[in-house]
N, C-alpha and C. Protein backbone atom coordinates (compact mmCIF):
# COMPACT_ATOMS: atom_id res chain seq x y z
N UNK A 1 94.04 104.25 107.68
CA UNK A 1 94.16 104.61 106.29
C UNK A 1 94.66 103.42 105.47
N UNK A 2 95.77 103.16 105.76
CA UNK A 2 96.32 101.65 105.29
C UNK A 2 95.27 100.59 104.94
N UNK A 3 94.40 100.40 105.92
CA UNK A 3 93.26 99.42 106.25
C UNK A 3 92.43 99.77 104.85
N UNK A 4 92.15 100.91 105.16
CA UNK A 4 90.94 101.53 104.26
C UNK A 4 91.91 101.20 102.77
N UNK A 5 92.91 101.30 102.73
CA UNK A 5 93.40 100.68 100.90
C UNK A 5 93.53 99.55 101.01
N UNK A 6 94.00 98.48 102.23
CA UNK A 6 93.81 97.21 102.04
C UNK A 6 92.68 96.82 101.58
N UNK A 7 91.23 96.82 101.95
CA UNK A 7 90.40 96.08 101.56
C UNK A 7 89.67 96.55 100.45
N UNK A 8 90.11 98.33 99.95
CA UNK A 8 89.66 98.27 98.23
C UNK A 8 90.35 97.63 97.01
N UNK A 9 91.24 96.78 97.72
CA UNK A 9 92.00 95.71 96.42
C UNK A 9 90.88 94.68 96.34
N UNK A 10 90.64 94.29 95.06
CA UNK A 10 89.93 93.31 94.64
C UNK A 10 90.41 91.65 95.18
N UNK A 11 89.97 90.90 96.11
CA UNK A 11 90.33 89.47 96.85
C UNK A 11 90.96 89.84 97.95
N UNK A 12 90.58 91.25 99.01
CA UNK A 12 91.43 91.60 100.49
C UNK A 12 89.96 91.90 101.04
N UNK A 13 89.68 91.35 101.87
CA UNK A 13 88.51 91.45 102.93
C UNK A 13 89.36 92.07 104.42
N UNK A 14 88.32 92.72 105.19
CA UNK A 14 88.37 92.76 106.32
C UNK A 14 89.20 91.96 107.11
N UNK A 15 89.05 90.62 106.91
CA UNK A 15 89.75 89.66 107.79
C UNK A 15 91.37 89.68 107.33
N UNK A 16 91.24 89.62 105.95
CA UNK A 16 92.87 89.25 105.26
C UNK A 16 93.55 90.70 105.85
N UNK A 17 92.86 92.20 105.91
CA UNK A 17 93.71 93.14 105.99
C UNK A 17 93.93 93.40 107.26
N UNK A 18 93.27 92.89 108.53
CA UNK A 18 93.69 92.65 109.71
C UNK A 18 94.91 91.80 109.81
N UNK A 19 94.68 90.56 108.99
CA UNK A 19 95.93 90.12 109.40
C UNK A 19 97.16 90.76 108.66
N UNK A 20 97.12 91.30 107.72
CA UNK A 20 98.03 91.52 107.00
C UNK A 20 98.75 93.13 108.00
N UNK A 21 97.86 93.68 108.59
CA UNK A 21 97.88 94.70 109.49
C UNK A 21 98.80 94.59 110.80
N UNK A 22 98.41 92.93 111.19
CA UNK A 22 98.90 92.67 112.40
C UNK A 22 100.36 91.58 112.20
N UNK A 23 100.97 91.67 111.55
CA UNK A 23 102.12 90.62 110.19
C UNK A 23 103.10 91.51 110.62
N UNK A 24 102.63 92.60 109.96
CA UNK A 24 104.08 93.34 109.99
C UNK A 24 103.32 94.98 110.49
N UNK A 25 104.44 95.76 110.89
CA UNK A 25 104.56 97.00 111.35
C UNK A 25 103.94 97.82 110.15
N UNK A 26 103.32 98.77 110.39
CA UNK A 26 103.12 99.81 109.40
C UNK A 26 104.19 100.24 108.61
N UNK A 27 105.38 100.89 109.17
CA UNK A 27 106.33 101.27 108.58
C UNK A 27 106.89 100.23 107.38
N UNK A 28 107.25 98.69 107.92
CA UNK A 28 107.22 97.58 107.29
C UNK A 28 107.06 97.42 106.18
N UNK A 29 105.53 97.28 106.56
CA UNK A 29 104.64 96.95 105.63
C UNK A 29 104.97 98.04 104.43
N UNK A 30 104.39 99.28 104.94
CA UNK A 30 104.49 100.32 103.40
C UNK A 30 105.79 100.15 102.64
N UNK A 31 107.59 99.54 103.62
CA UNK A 31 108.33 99.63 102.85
C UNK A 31 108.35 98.73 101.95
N UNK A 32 107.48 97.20 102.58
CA UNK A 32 107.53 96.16 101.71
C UNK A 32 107.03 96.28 100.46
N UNK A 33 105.49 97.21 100.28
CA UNK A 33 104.50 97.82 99.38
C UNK A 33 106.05 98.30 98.24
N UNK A 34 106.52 99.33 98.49
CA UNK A 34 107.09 100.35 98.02
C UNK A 34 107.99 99.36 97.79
N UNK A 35 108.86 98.83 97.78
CA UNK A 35 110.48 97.77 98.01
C UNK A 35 109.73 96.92 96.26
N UNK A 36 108.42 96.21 96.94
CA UNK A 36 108.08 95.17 95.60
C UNK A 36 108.51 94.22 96.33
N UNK A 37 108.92 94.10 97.75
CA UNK A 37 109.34 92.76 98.48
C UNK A 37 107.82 91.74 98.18
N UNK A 38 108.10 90.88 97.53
CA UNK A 38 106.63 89.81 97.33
C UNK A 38 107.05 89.06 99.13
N UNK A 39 108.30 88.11 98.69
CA UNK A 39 108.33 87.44 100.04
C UNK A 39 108.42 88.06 101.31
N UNK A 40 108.33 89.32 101.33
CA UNK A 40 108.45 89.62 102.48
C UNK A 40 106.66 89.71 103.09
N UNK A 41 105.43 89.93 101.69
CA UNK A 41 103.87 89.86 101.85
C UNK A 41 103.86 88.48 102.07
N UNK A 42 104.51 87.61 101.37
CA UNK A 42 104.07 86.10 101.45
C UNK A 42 104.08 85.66 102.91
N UNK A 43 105.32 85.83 103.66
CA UNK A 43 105.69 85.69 104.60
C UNK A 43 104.03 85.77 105.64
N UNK A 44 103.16 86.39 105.56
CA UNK A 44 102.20 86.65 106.23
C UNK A 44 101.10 85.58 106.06
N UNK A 45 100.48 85.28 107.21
CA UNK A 45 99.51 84.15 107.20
C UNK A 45 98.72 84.43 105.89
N UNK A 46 98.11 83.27 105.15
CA UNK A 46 97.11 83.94 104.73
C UNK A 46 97.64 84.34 103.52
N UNK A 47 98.43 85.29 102.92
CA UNK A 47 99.02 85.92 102.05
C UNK A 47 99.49 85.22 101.12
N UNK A 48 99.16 84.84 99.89
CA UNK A 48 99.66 84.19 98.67
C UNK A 48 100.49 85.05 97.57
N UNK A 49 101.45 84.44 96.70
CA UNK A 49 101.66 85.09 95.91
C UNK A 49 100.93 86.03 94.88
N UNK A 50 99.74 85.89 94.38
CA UNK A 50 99.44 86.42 93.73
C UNK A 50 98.76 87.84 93.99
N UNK A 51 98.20 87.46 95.59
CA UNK A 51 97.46 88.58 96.77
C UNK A 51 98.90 89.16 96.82
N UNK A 52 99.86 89.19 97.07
CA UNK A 52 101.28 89.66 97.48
C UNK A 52 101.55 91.09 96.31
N UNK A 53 101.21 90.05 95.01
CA UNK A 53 101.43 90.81 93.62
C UNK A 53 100.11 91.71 93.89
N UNK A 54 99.29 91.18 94.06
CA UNK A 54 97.99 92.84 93.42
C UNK A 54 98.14 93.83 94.48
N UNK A 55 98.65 93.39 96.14
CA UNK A 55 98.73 94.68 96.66
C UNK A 55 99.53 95.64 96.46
N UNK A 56 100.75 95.12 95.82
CA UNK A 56 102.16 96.08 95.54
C UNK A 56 102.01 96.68 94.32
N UNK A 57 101.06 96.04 93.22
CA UNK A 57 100.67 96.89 92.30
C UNK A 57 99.53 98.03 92.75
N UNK A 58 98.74 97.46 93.18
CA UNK A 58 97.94 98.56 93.44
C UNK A 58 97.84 99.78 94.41
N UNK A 59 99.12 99.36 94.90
CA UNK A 59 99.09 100.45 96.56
C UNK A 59 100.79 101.05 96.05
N UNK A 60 101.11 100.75 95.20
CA UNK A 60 102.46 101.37 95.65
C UNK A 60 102.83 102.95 95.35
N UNK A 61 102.00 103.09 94.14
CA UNK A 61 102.14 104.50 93.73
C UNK A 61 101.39 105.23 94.78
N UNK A 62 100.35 105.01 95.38
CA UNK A 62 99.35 105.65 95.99
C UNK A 62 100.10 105.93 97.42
N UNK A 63 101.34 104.68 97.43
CA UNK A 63 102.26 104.86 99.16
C UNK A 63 103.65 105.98 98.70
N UNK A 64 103.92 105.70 97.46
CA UNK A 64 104.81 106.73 97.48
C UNK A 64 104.43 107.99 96.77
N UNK A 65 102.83 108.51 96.47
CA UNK A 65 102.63 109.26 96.53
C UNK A 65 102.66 110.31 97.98
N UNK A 66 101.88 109.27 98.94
CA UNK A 66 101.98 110.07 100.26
C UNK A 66 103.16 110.33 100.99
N UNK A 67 104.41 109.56 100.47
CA UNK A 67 105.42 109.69 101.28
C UNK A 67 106.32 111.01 100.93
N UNK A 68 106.11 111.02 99.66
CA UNK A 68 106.43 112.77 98.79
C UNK A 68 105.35 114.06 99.49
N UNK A 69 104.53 113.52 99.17
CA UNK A 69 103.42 114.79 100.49
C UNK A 69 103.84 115.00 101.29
N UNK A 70 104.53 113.92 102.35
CA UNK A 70 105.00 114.03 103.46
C UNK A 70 106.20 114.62 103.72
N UNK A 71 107.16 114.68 102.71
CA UNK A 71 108.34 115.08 103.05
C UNK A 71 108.49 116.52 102.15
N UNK A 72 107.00 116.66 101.86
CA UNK A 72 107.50 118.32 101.02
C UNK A 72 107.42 119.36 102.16
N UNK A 73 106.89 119.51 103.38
CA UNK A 73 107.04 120.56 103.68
C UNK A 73 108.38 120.95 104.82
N UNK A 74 109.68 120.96 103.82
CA UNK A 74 110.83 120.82 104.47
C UNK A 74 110.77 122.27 104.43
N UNK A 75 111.18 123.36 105.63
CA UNK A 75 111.03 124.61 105.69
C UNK A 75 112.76 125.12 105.21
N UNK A 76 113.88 124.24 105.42
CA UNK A 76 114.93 124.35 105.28
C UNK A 76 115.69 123.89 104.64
N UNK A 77 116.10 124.03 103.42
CA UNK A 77 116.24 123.64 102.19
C UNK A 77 118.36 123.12 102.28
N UNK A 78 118.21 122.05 102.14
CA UNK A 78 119.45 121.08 102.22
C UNK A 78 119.86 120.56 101.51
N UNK A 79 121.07 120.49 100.97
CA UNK A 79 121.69 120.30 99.53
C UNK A 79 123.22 119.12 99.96
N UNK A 80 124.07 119.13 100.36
CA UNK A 80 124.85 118.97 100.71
C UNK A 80 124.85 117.71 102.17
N UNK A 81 124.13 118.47 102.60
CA UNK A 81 124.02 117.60 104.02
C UNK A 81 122.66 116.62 103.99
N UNK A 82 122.31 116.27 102.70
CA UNK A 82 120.97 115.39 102.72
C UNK A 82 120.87 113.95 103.07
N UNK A 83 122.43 113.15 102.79
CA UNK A 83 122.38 112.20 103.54
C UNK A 83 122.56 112.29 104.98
N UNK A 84 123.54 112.91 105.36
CA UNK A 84 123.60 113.32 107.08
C UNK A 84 122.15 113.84 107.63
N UNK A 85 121.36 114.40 107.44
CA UNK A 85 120.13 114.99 107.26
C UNK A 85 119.17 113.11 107.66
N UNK A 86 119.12 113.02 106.58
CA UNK A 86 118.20 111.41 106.24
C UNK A 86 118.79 110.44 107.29
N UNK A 87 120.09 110.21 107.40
CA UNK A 87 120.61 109.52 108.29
C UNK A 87 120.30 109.61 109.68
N UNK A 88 119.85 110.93 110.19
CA UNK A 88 119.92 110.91 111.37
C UNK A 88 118.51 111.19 111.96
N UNK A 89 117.80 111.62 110.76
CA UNK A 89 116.06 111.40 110.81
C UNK A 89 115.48 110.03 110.95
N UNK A 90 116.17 109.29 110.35
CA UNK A 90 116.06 107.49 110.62
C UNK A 90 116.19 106.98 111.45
N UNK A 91 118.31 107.76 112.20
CA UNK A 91 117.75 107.17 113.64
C UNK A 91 117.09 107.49 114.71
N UNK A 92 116.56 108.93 114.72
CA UNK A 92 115.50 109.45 115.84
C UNK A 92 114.22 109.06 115.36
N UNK A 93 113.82 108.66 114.53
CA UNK A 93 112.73 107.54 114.48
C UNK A 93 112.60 106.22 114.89
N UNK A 94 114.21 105.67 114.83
CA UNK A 94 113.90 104.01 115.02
C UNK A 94 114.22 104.52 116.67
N UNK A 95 115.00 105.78 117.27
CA UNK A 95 114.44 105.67 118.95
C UNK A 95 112.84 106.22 119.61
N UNK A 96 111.80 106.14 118.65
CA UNK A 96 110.72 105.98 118.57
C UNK A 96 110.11 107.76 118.25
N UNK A 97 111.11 108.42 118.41
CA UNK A 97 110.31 109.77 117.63
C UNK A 97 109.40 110.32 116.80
N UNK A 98 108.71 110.88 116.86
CA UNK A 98 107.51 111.37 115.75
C UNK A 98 108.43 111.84 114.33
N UNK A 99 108.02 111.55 113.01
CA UNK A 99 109.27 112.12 112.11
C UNK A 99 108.91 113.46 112.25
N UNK A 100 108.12 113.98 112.17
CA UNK A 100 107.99 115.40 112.25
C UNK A 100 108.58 116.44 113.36
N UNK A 101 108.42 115.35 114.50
CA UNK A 101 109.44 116.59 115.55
C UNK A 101 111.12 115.83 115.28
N UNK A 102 111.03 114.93 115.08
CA UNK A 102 112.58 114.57 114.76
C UNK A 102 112.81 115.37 113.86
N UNK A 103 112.39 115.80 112.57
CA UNK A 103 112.95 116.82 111.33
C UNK A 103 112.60 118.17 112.19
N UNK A 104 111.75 118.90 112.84
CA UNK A 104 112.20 119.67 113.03
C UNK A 104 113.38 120.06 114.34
N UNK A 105 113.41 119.41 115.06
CA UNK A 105 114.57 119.31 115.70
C UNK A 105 115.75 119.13 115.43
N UNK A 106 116.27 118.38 114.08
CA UNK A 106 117.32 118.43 112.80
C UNK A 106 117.21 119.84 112.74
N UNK A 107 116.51 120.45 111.83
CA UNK A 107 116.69 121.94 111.08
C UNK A 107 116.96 122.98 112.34
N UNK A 108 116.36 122.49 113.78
CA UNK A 108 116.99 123.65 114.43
C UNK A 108 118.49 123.63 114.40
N UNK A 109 118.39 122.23 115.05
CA UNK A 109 120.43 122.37 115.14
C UNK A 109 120.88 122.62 114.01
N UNK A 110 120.89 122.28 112.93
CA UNK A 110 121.51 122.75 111.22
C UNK A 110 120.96 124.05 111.18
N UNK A 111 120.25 125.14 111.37
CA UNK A 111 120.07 126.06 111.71
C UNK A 111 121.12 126.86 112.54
N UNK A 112 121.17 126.47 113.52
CA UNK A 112 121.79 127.21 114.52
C UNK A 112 123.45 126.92 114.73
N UNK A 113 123.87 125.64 114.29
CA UNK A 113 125.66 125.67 114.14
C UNK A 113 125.48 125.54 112.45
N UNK A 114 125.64 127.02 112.15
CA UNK A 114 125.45 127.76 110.65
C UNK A 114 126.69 126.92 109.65
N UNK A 115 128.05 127.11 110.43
CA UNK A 115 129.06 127.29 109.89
C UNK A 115 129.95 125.41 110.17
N UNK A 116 129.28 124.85 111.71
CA UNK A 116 129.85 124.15 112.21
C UNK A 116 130.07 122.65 111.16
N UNK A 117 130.63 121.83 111.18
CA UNK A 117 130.42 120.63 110.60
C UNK A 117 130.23 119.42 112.06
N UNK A 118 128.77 119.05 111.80
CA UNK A 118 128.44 117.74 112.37
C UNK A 118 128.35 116.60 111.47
N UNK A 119 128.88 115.40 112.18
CA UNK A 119 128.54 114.35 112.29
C UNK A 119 127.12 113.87 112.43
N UNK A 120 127.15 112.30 112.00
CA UNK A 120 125.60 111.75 112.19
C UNK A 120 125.62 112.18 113.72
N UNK A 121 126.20 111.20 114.67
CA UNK A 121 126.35 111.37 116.13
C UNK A 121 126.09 112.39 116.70
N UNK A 122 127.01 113.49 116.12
CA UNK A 122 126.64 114.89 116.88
C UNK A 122 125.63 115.68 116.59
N UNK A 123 124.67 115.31 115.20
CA UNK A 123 123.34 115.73 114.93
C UNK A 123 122.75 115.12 116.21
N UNK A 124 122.35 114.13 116.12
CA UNK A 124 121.57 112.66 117.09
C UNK A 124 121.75 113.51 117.95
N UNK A 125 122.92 113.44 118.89
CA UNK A 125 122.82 114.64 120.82
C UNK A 125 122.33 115.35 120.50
N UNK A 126 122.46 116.46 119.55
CA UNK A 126 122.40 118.28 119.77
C UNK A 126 120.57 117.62 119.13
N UNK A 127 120.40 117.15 118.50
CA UNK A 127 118.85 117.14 118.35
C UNK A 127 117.65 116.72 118.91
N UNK A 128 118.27 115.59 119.93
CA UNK A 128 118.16 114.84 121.11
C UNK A 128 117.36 116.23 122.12
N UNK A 129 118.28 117.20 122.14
CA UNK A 129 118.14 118.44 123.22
C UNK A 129 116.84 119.15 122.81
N UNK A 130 116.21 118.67 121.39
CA UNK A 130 115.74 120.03 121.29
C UNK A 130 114.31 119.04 120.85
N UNK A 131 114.59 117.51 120.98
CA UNK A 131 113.03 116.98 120.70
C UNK A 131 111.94 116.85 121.77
């Protein structure tokens, strides 16, 4: 998908969006898109400032459109605990988790110790059990 918006920018071919593909990580990459990091596009073979500038204009709304798609279908509605929540969805992703079974494995345990107060840490184990 990424690919497929890399090369409908006007001056990104096939070749440039491979490399730009193989530069940085997906995750990376979209945060760099989304961030407005230029040097962090420059940084990539190939990649000039001005190529740096038209991809972050042209892809960024379209990346944080999907990232709002992505995070609307929260079944369990969290007010209070949204950074503890986010915090600990981040790190069962960076230990390579799918986000989707990492969040739902969050909402079971926040589900099920109703009353309890966890920690980032003690989310991470008790969610650990249930990914």
């Amino acid at each position: 998908t990424l690919f497929k918006l890399l090369i409908s920018i006007s001056g990104i071919g096939p070749k440039i969006a491979m490399t730009i593909l193989s530069g940085l990580s997906i995750s990376d990459l979209k945060r760099a898109i989304v961030d407005g990091s230029i040097h962090v596009l420059t940084g990539i073979s190939g990649v000039g400032r001005k190529t740096a500038e038209r991809i972050i204009i042209e892809l960024r709304e379209k990346l944080v459109l999907e990232e709002r798609r992505a995070d609307q279908p929260v079944s369990l509605p969290i007010k209070a605990e949204d950074q503890l929540f986010e915090d600990t969805l981040q790190a069962l992703i960076q230990l390579g988790y799918r986000r989707q079974n990492a969040r739902d494995a969050i909402q079971k345990v926040l589900r099920d110790s109703k009353s309890e107060k966890l920690s980032v840490e003690n989310l991470i184990r008790e969610s650990l059990k249930h990914v």
